[in-house]
Structures are given as C-alpha cells and as structure tokens.
C-alpha atoms as a PDB file:
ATOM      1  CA  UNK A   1     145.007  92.342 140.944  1.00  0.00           C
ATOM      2  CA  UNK A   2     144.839  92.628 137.152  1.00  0.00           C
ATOM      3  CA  UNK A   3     143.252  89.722 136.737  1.00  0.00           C
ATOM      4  CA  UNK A   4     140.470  90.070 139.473  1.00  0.00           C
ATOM      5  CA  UNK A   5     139.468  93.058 138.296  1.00  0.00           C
ATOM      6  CA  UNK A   6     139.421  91.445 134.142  1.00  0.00           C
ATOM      7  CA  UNK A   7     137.137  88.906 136.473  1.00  0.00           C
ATOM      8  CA  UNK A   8     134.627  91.120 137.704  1.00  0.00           C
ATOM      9  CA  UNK A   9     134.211  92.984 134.197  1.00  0.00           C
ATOM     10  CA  UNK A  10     133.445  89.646 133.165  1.00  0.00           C
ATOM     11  CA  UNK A  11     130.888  88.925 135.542  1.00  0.00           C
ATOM     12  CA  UNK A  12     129.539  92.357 134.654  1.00  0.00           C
ATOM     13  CA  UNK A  13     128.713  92.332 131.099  1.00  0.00           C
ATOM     14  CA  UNK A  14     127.336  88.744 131.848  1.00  0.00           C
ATOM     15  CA  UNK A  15     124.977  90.148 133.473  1.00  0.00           C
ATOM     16  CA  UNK A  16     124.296  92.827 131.533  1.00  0.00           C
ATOM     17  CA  UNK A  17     123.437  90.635 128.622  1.00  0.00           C
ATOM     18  CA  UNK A  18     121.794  88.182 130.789  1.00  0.00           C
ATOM     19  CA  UNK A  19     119.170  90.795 131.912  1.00  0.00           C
ATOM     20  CA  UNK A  20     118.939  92.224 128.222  1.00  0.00           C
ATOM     21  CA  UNK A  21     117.508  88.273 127.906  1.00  0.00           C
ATOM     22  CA  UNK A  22     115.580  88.118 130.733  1.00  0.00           C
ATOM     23  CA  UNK A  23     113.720  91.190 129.937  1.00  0.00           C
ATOM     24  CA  UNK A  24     113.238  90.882 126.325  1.00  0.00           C
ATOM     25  CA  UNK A  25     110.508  88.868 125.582  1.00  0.00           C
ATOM     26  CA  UNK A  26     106.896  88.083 125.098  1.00  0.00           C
ATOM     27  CA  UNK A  27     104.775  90.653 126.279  1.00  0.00           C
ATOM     28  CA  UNK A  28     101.154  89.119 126.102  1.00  0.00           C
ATOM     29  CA  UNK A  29      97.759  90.731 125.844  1.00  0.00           C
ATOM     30  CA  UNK A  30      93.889  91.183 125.530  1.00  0.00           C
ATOM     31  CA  UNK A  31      92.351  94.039 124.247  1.00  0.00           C
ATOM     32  CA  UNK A  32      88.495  94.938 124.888  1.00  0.00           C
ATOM     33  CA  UNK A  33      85.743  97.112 124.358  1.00  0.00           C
ATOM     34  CA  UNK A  34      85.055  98.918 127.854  1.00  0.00           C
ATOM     35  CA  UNK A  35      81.427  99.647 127.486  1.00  0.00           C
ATOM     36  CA  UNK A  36      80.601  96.029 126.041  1.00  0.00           C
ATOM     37  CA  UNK A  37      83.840  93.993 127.156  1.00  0.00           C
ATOM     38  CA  UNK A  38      84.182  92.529 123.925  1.00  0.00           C
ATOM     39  CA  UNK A  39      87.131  91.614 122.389  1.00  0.00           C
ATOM     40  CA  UNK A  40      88.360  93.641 119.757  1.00  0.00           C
ATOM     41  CA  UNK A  41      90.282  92.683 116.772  1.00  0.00           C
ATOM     42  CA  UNK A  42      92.612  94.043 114.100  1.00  0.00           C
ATOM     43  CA  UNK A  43      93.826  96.299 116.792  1.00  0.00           C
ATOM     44  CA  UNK A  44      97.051  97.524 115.772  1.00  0.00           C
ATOM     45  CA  UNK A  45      99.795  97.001 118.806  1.00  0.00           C
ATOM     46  CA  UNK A  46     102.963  99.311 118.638  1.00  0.00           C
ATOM     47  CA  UNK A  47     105.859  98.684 120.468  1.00  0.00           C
ATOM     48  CA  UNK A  48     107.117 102.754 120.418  1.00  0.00           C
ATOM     49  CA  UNK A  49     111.093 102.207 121.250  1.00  0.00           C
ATOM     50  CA  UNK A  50     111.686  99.168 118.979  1.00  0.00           C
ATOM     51  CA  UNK A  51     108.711 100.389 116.516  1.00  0.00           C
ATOM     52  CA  UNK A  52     107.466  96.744 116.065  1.00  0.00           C
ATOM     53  CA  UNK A  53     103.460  96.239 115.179  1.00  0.00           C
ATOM     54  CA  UNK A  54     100.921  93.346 115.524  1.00  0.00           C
ATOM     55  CA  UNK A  55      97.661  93.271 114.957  1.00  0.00           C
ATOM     56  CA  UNK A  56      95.192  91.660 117.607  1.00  0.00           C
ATOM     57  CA  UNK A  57      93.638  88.434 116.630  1.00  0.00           C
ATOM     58  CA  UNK A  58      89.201  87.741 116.718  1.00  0.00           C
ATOM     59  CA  UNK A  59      89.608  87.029 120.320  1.00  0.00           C
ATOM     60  CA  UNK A  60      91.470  90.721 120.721  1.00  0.00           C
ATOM     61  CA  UNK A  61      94.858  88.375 121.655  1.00  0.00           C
ATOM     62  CA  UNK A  62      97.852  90.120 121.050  1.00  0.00           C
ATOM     63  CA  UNK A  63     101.875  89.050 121.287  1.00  0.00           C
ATOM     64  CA  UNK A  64     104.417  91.594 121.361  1.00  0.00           C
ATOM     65  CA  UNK A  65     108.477  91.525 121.811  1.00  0.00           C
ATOM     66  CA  UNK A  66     109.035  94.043 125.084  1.00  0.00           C
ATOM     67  CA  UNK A  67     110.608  94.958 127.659  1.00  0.00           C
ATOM     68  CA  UNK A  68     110.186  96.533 131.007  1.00  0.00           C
ATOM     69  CA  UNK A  69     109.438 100.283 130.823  1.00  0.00           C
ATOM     70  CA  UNK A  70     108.228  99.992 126.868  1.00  0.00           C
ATOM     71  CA  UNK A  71     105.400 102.207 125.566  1.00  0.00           C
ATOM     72  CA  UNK A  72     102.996 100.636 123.570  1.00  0.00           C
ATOM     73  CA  UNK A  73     100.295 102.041 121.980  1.00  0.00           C
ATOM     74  CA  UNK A  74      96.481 100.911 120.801  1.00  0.00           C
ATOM     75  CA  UNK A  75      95.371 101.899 117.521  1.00  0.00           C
ATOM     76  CA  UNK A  76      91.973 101.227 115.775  1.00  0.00           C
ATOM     77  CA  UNK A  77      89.584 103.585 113.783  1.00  0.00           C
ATOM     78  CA  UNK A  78      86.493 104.816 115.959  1.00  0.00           C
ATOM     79  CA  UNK A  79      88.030 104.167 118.832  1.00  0.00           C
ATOM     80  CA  UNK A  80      90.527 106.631 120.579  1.00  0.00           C
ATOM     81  CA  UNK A  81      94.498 105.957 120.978  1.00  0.00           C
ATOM     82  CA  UNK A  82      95.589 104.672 124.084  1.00  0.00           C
ATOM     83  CA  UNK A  83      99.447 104.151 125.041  1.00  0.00           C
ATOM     84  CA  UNK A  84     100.239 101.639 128.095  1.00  0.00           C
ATOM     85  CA  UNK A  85     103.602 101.557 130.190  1.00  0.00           C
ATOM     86  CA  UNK A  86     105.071  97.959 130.969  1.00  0.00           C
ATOM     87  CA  UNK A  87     105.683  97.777 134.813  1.00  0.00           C
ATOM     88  CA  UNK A  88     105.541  94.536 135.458  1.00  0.00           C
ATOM     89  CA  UNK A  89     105.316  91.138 133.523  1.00  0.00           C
ATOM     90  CA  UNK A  90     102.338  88.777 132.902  1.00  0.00           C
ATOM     91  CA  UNK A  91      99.045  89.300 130.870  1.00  0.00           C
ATOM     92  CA  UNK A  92      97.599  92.626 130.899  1.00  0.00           C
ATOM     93  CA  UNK A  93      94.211  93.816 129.780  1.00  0.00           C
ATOM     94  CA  UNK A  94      93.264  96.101 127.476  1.00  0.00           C
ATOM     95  CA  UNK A  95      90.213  98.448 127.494  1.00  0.00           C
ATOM     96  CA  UNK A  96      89.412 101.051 125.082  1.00  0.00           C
ATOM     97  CA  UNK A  97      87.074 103.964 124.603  1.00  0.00           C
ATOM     98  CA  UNK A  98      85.287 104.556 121.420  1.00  0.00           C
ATOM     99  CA  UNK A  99      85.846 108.077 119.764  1.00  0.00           C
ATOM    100  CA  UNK A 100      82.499 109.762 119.591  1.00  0.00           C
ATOM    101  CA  UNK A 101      84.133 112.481 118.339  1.00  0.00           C
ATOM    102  CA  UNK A 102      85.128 110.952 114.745  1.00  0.00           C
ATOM    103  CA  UNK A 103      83.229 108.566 112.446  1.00  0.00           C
ATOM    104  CA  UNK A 104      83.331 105.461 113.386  1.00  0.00           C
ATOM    105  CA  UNK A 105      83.352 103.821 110.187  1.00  0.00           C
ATOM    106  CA  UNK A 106      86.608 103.773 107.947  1.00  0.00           C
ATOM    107  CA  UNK A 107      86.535 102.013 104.138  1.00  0.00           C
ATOM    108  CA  UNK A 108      88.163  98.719 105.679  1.00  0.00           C
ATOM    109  CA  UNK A 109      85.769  97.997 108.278  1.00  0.00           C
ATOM    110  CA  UNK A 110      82.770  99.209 105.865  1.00  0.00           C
ATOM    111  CA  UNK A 111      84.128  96.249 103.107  1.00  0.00           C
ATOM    112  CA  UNK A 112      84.068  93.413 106.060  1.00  0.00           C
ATOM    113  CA  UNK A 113      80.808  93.543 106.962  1.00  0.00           C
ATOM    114  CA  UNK A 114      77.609  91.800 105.767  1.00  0.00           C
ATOM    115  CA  UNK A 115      75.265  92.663 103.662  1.00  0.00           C
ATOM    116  CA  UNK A 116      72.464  92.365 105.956  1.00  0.00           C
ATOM    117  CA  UNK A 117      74.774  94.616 108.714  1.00  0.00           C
ATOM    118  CA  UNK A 118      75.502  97.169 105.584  1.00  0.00           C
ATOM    119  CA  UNK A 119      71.916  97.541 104.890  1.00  0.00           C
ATOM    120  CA  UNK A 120      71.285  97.963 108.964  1.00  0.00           C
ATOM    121  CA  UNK A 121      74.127 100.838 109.034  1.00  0.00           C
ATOM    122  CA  UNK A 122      72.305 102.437 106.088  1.00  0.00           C
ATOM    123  CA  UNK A 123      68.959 102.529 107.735  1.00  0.00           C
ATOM    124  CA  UNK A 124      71.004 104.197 110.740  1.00  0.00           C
ATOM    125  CA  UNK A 125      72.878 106.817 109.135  1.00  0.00           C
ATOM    126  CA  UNK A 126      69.751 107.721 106.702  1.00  0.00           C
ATOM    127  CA  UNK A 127      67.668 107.975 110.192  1.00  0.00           C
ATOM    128  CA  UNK A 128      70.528 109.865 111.987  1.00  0.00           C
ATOM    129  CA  UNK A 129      71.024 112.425 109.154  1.00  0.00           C
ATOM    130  CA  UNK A 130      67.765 113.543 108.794  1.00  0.00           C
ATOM    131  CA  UNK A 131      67.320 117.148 108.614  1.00  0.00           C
ATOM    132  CA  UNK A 132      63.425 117.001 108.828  1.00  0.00           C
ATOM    133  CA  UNK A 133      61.916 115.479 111.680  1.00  0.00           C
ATOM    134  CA  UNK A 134      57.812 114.326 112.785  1.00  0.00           C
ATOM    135  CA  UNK A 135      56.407 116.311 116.082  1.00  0.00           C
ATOM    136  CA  UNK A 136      53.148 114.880 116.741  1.00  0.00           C
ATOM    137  CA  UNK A 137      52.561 117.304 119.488  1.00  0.00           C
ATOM    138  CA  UNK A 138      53.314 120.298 117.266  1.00  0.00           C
ATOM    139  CA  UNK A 139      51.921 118.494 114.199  1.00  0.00           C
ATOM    140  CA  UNK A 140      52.885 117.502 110.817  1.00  0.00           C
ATOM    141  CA  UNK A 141      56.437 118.320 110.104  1.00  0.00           C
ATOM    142  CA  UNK A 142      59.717 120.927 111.086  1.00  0.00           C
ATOM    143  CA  UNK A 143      62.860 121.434 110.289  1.00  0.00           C
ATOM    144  CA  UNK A 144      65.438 120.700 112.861  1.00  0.00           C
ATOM    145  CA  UNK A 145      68.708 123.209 112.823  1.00  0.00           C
ATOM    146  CA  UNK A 146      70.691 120.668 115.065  1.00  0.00           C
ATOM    147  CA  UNK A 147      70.105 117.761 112.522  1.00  0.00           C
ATOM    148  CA  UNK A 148      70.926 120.081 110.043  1.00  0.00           C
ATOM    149  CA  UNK A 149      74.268 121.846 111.525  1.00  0.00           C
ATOM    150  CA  UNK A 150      74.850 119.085 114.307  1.00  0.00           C
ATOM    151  CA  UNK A 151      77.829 117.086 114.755  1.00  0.00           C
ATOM    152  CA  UNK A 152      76.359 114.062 114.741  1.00  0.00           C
ATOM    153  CA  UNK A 153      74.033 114.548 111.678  1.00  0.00           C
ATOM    154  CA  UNK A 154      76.969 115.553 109.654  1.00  0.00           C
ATOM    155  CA  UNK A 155      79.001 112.727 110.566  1.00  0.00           C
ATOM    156  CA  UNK A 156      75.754 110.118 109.603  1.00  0.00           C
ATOM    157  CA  UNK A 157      75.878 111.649 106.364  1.00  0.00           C
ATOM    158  CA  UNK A 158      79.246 110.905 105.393  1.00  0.00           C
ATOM    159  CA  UNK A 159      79.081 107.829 106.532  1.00  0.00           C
ATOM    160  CA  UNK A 160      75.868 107.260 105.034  1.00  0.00           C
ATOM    161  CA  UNK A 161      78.049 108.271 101.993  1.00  0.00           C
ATOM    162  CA  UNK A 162      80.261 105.982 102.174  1.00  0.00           C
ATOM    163  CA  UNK A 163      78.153 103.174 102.963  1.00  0.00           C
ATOM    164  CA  UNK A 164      76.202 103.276 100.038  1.00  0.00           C
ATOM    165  CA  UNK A 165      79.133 103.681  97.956  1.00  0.00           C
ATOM    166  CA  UNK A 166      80.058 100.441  98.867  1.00  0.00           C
ATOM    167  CA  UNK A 167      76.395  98.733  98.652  1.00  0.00           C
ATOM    168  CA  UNK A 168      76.715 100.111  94.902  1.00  0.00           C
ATOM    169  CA  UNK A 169      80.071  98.636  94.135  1.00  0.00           C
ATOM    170  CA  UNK A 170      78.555  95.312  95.453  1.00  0.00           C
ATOM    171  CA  UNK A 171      75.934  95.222  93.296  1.00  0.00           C
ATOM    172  CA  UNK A 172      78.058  95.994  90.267  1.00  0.00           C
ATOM    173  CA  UNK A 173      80.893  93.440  91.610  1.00  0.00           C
ATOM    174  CA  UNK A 174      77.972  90.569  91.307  1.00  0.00           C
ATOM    175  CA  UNK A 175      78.061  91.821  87.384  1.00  0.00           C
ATOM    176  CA  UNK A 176      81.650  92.958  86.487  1.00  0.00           C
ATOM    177  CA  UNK A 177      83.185  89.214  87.758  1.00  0.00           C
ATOM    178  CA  UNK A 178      86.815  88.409  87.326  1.00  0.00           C
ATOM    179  CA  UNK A 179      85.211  85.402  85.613  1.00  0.00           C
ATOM    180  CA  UNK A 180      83.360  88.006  83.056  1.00  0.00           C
ATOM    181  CA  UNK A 181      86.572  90.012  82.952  1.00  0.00           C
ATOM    182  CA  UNK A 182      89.152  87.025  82.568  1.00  0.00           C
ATOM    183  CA  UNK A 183      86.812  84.986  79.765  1.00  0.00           C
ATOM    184  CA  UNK A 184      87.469  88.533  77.663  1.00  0.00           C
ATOM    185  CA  UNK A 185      91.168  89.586  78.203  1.00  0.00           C
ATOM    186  CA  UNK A 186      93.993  88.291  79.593  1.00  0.00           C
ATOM    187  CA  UNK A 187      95.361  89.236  83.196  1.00  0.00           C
ATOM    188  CA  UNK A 188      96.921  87.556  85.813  1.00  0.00           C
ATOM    189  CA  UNK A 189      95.586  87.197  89.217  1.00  0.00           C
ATOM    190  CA  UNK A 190      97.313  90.146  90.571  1.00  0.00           C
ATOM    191  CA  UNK A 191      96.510  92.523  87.396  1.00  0.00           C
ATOM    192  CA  UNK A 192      92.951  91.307  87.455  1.00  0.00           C
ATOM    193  CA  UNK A 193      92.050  92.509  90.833  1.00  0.00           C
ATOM    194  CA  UNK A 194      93.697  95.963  90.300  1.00  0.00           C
ATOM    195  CA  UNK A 195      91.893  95.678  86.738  1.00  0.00           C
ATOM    196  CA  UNK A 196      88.612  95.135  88.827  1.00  0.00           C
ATOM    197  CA  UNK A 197      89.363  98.071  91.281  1.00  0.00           C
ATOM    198  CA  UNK A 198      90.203 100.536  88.818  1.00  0.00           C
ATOM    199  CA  UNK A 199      87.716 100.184  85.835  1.00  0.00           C
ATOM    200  CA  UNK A 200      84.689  99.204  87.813  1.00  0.00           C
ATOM    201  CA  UNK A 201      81.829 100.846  85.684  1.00  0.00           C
ATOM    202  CA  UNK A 202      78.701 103.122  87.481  1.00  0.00           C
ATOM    203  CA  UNK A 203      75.970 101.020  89.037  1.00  0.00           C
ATOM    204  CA  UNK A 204      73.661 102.309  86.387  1.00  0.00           C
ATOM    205  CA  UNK A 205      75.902 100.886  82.978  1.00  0.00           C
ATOM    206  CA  UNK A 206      76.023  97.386  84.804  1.00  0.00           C
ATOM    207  CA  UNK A 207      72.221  97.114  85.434  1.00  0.00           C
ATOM    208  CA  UNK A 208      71.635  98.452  82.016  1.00  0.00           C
ATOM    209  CA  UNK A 209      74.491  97.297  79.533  1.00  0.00           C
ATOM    210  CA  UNK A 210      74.371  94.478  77.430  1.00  0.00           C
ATOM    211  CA  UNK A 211      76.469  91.578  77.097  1.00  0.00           C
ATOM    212  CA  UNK A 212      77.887  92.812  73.859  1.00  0.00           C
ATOM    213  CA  UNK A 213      78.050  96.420  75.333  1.00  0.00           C
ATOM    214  CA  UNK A 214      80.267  94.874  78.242  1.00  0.00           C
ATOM    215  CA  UNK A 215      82.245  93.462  75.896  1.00  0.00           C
ATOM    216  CA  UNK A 216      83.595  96.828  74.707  1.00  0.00           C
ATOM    217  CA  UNK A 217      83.410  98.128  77.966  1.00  0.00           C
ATOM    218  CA  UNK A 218      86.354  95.461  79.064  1.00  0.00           C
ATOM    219  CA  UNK A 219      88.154  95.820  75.793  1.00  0.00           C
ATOM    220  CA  UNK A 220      88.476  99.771  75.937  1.00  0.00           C
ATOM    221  CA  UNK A 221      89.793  99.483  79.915  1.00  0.00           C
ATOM    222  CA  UNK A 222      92.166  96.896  79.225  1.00  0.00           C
ATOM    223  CA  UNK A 223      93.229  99.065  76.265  1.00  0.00           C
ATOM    224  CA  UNK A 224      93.886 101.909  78.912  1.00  0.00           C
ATOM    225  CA  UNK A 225      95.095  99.610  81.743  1.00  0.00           C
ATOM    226  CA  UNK A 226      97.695  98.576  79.003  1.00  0.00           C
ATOM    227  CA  UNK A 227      98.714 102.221  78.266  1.00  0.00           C
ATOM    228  CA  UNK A 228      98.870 103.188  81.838  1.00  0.00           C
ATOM    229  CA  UNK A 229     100.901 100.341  82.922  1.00  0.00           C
END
C-alpha cells in the first residue's frame, strides 16, 4: 500500500515539473503602431512575475520567456503603457496608442534621427509653438492666448528645446573630433567618449576658436577630467 501510494507521488511531481516545462517557454510577438500599423522598435517587453526585459527588434519582433497567465507590459516614450495577459499560446499582436498627452520626443530617440528629419522636427515645433499667429480675415497680426498657455504649444517648445540642443552639439561634434581630441592627449576609447560628452565646448567657441585656441581648450579639460577622475 506503501509503495503505491510512494508511486503515485511520483507520478505527481512528474507532472508537476513536466507542466512547469511545457509552459515555460517562448512567448513570441509583434508590436505595432495602431493608427499607422507600423512596426515599432526598441519597445521595451517586461515579463512582470519573472521581471525579464527585451527590447523589440526594426520589424517590432519580440521573444520573451513566459508562461500562461504572465503579465507583460509595453513600454516606449510617446506612446502610452500597455500590459497584456497570456491566455493562450502562439503569436500575438501588439498595438499601441501614442500618448498625446506627453512629448513625444525623449533625448534617445532625438540622437537617432537624421539630420534632414531633425531639421523637419525643428520646423514643426518652431511652427507649433508660435505664440503669434497671421489672420488674413482680421488682418495683419494677433496674439493667440491658446498658443501661448496651450498644452500643445508648451510641449513644441520644449521639444523645440531640445531639438536644437542637439542640432548644436552636432555641429560642434563635426569640430571637437575624437581624432582632434586623441592627436592632443591621451585617452582610451572608453575615456575619450566620456571626455567628448563632458567637455564639449558652446557652439559659438567651436565656430570661432582657433586651432591653437583648441589646443588649450583640450589641455585645460583633460587637466580637469584628470582631477575629477
């Protein structure tokens, strides 16, 4: 009797562990846009019990270890959270909703684009943050209050902020090279970037400075990077 019942607690943790298998695995996925249906990518995919992340690929692909009755949830900036429950198995689709409540333009996805689309998102955000607007059937020109106080006009302007704070450090990244930096002092490939990032001089000294006047620009923030370090 014993040993039937040793025999059947055996069968029972088998299968225990052999569902803990079956259901732990590969949960695949494609996450969209829903207003365009484009892929997205560099979404960030959470598995919430086992805390696990992945990042979508350019084709908004994503692979995830999870099981049956996991929460996972759908990061990306300018777009709004969303959080999924695993019912069943296979490939499921992703569609997310752009938050038109919150600027949809962070530092990272400002550095990856273009110059050409930079320039474009300038134009936009200088348009969108006017304050004064043209009425040709009132004439000449007024002063709007909701371009002024609105939502949406504040948020153009600090993006517009932030865009051309990045146009700037472009042009003065063309000028203050690691090649320039590395054929003055010596850094290695790690230092040198986090030499670049921290002592990058105003827009204004790099159009203006001369080689020599460079120079001593380098040598004084590799004096301080020293210190600091």
């Amino acid at each position: 009797m014993k040993r039937r019942y040793l025999y059947s607690y055996i069968l029972f943790l088998l299968g225990v562990c052999g569902g803990s298998v079956v259901n732990a695995q590969d949960f695949r996925g494609i996450v969209y846009e829903l207003e365009s249906s484009s892929p997205l990518w560099n979404v960030t995919v959470k598995n919430l019990r086992t805390q696990e992340e992945v990042n979508t690929n350019r084709e908004g692909q994503f692979n995830i270890k999870a099981e049956l009755n996991d929460y996972l949830t759908f990061t990306l900036p300018g777009y709004l959270t969303d959080t999924i429950f695993i019912y069943e198995e296979g490939v499921r689709r992703v569609y997310m909703l752009r938050d038109e409540e919150s600027i949809a333009l962070d530092e990272i996805l400002v550095k990856r684009m273009t110059d050409s689309r930079l320039a474009i998102e300038i134009a936009k955000a200088q348009n969108e943050g006017k304050s004064v607007e043209a009425s040709q059937q009132r004439g000449g020109l007024r002063i709007s209050p909701s371009r002024v106080f609105g939502r949406k006009a504040k948020q153009a302007r600090s993006k517009l902020a932030l865009l051309l704070e990045e146009q700037n450090n472009r042009k003065v990244d063309r000028i203050f090279t690691p090649r320039l930096i590395a054929s003055i002092v010596t850094l290695n490939e790690e230092e040198l970037a986090l030499f670049r990032e921290r002592f990058r001089p105003e827009l204004k000294f790099a159009e203006t400075a001369s080689p020599e006047d460079m120079r001593l620009y380098i040598l004084d923030s590799y004096k301080k990077f020293k210190e600091e370090k």
